[in-house]
Each structure stands twice: as C-alpha cells, then as structure tokens.
Protein backbone atom coordinates (compact mmCIF):
# COMPACT_ATOMS: atom_id res chain seq x y z
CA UNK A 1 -42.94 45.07 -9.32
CA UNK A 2 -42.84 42.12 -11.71
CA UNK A 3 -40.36 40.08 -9.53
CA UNK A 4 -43.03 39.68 -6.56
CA UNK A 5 -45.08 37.42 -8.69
CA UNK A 6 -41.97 35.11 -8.75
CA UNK A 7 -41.56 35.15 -4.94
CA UNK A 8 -43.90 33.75 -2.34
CA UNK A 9 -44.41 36.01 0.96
CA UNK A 10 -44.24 34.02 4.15
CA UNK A 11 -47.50 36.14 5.41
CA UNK A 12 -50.93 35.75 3.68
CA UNK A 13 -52.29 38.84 1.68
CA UNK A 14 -55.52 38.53 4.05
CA UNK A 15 -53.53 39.96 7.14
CA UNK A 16 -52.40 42.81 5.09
CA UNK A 17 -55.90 43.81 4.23
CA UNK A 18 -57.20 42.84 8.38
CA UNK A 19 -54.45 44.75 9.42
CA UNK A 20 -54.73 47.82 7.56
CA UNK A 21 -58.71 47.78 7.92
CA UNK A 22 -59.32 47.72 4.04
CA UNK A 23 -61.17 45.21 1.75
CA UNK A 24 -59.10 47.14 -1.28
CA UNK A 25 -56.53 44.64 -2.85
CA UNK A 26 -54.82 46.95 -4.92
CA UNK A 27 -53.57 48.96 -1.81
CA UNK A 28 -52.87 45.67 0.18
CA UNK A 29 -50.94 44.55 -2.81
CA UNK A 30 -49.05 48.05 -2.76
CA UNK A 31 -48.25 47.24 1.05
CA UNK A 32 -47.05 43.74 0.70
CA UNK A 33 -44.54 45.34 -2.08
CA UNK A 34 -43.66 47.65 0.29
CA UNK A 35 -43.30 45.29 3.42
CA UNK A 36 -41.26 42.36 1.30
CA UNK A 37 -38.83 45.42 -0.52
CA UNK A 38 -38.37 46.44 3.52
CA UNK A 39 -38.20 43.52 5.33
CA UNK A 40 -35.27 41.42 3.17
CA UNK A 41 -34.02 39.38 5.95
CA UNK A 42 -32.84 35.84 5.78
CA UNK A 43 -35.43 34.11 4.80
CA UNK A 44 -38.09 36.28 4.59
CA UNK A 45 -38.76 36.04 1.21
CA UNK A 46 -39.75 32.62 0.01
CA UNK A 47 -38.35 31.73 -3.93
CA UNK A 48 -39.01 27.75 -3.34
CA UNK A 49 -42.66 26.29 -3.34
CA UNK A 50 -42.69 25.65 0.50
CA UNK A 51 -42.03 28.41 2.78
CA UNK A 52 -41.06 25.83 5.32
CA UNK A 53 -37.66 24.62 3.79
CA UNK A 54 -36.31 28.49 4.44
CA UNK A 55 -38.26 29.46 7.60
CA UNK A 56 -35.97 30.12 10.55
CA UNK A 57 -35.76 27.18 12.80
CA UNK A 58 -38.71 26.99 15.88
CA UNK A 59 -38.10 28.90 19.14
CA UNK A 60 -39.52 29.33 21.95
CA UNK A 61 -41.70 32.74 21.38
CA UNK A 62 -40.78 35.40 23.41
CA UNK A 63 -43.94 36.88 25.79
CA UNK A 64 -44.34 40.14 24.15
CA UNK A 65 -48.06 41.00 25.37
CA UNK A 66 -47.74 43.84 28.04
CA UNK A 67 -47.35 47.86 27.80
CA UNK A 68 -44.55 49.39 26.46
CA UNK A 69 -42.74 53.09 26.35
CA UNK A 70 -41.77 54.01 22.88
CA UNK A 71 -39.10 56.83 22.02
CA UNK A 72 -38.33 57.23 17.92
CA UNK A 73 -37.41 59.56 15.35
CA UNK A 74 -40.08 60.97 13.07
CA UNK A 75 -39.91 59.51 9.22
CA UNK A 76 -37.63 62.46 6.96
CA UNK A 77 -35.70 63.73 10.12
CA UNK A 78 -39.21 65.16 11.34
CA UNK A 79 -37.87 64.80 14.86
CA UNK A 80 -37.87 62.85 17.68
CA UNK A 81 -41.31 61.53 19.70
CA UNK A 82 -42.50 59.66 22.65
CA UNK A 83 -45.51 57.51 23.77
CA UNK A 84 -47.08 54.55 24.81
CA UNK A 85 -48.09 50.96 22.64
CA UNK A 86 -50.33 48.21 23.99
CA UNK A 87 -49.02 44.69 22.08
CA UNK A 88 -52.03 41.98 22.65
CA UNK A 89 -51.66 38.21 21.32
CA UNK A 90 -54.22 36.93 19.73
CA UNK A 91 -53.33 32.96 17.85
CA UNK A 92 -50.58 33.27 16.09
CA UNK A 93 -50.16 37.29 15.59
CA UNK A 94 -49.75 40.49 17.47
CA UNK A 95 -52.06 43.63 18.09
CA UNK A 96 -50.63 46.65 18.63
CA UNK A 97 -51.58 49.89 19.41
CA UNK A 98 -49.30 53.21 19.54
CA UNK A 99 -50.72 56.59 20.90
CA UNK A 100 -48.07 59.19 19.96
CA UNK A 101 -49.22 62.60 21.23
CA UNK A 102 -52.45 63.10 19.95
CA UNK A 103 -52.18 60.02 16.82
CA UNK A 104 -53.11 56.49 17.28
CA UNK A 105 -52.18 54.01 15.41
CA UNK A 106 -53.41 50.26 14.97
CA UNK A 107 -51.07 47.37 13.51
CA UNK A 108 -51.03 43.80 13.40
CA UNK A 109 -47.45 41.62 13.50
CA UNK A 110 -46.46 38.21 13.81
CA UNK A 111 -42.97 36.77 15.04
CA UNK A 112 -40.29 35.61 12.36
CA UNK A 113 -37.11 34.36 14.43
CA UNK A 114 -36.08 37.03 16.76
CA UNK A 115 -38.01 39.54 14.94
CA UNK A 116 -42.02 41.43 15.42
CA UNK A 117 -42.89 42.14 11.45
CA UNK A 118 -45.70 44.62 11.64
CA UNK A 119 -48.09 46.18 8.98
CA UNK A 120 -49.77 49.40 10.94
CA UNK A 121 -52.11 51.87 9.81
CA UNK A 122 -52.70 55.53 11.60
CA UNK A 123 -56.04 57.24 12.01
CA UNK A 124 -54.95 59.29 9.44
CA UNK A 125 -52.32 58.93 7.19
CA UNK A 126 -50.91 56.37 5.37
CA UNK A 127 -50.22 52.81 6.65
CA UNK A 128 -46.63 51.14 6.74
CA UNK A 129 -44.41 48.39 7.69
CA UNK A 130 -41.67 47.87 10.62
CA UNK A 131 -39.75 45.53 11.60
CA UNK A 132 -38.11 45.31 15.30
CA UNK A 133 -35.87 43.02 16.93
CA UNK A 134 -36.51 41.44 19.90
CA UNK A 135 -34.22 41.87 22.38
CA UNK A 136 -33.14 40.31 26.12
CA UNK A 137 -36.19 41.61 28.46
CA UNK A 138 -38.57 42.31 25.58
CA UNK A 139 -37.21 45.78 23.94
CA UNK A 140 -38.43 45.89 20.78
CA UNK A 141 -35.59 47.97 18.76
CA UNK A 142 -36.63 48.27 15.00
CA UNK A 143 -37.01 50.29 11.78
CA UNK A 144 -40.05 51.19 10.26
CA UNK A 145 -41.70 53.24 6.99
CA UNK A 146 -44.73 54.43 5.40
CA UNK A 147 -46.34 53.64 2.35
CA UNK A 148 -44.79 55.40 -0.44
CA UNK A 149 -41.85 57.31 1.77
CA UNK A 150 -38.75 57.73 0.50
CA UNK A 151 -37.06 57.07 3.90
CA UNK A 152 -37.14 54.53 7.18
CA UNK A 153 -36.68 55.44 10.76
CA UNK A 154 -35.96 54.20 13.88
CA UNK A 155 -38.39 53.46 17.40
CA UNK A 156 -37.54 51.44 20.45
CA UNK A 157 -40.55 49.64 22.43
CA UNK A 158 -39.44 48.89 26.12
CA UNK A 159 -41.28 47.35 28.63
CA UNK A 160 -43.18 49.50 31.24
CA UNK A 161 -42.20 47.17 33.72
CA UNK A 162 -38.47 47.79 33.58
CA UNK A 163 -39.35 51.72 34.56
C-alpha cells in the first residue's frame, strides 16, 4: 500500500514485531497495514510530521489491569465463543492474554483516548488487530480481525469483578 509511506503511525513498528513474537519485518509491515486500514479513527493516523498536534487530548487512563470474561462472535459468522483474558500493564502498554476453549492467544495494546488498540497473535494461526472501547466500569466492547481476513467481528471484555 503505497499511501502508508506518506502517513506516520502513532505506534512504533518495534511493538508490532514484540507483540507478534517475530523479528520478520515484512510480516510486521503486513500487520501495521492491516492495523492502520482497521483502526481509522480520529486521529489515528498521523499525515503531519508530529504525531502530537493530532493525538487526542491527555486523560486520565482508565485501570484496565484485572481479569476479564469475554463473549464474541467467531471471524466469517463461525459462531459465537466464550472465555477468559488476563490484561497486565507494563509502562506505557497492555498485555493480554485470551484462552478461548482450548486456544490462547497473546497480544500487546496501548490506550489511544477511550480506546485499547491491540496487535495479538494465537498459538496457531494468524495474528490480528482489534480495537475496543472502553467503557464506564472497564468493559472493553470492540471489533477485531485477522491478518489477511476478509471480515471483522465483534468481542466484549467485562470485568470478573462485576460477576
């Protein structure tokens, strides 16, 4: 995509590759296409030389760290699914960790405004992007995809201490 050498992602390539678990540049580059075609929100994508000038203005950062339930819909109408994710802060960023039946899966995400922009990876499989708003009392209610699918679907992260 010619256009993404024009525009200037407000996330460094480096967390793609940590993220995903891969020193190969060519499939990190493939997933920051794929995460800055997904994620167009205001502001996301930087066309000016500072990122700063369009970033969202500071807020307080909400205290996502905890256990969560998560309920979703499979990518393609595959159906629906529940399990468990683990969110950790570490600095500035976000580890999570999903176990959906018998898959795990391993992300990293940072907050953007009032939204958790992840890059995951499964054990198997191919790794993708999401997106989730954060809403009052910590649900997480997003969208998210996989590399190279031709579709998005939904998952909602609540907090295990609400149950």
């Amino acid at each position: 995509m010619p256009f993404l050498k024009k525009l200037r992602l407000c996330w460094p390539r480096s967390a793609f590759t940590e993220a995903a678990g891969m020193r190969n540049r060519v499939l990190a580059s493939r997933i920051l296409a794929m995460a800055a075609a997904f994620m167009i929100a205001p502001g996301a994508l930087c066309t000016s030389a500072r990122c700063e000038e369009t970033s969202p203005a500071p807020v307080q950062e909400p205290q996502l760290a905890g256990s969560y339930r998560v309920t979703g819909s499979g990518l393609g109408g595959a159906g629906k699914y529940a399990g468990k994710a683990e969110i950790r802060k570490t600095g500035e960023t976000y580890q999570l960790t999903w176990t959906i039946g018998q898959s795990r899966y391993a992300g990293t995400g940072f907050v953007y405004g009032s939204m958790l922009c992840v890059v995951f990876v499964p054990a198997q499989g191919r790794p993708g992007a999401a997106v989730y708003e954060i809403g009052r009392g910590g649900t997480l209610s997003g969208r998210y995809t996989a590399l190279g699918a031709a579709s998005a679907a939904s998952e909602i992260l609540e907090p295990l201490d609400r149950f």
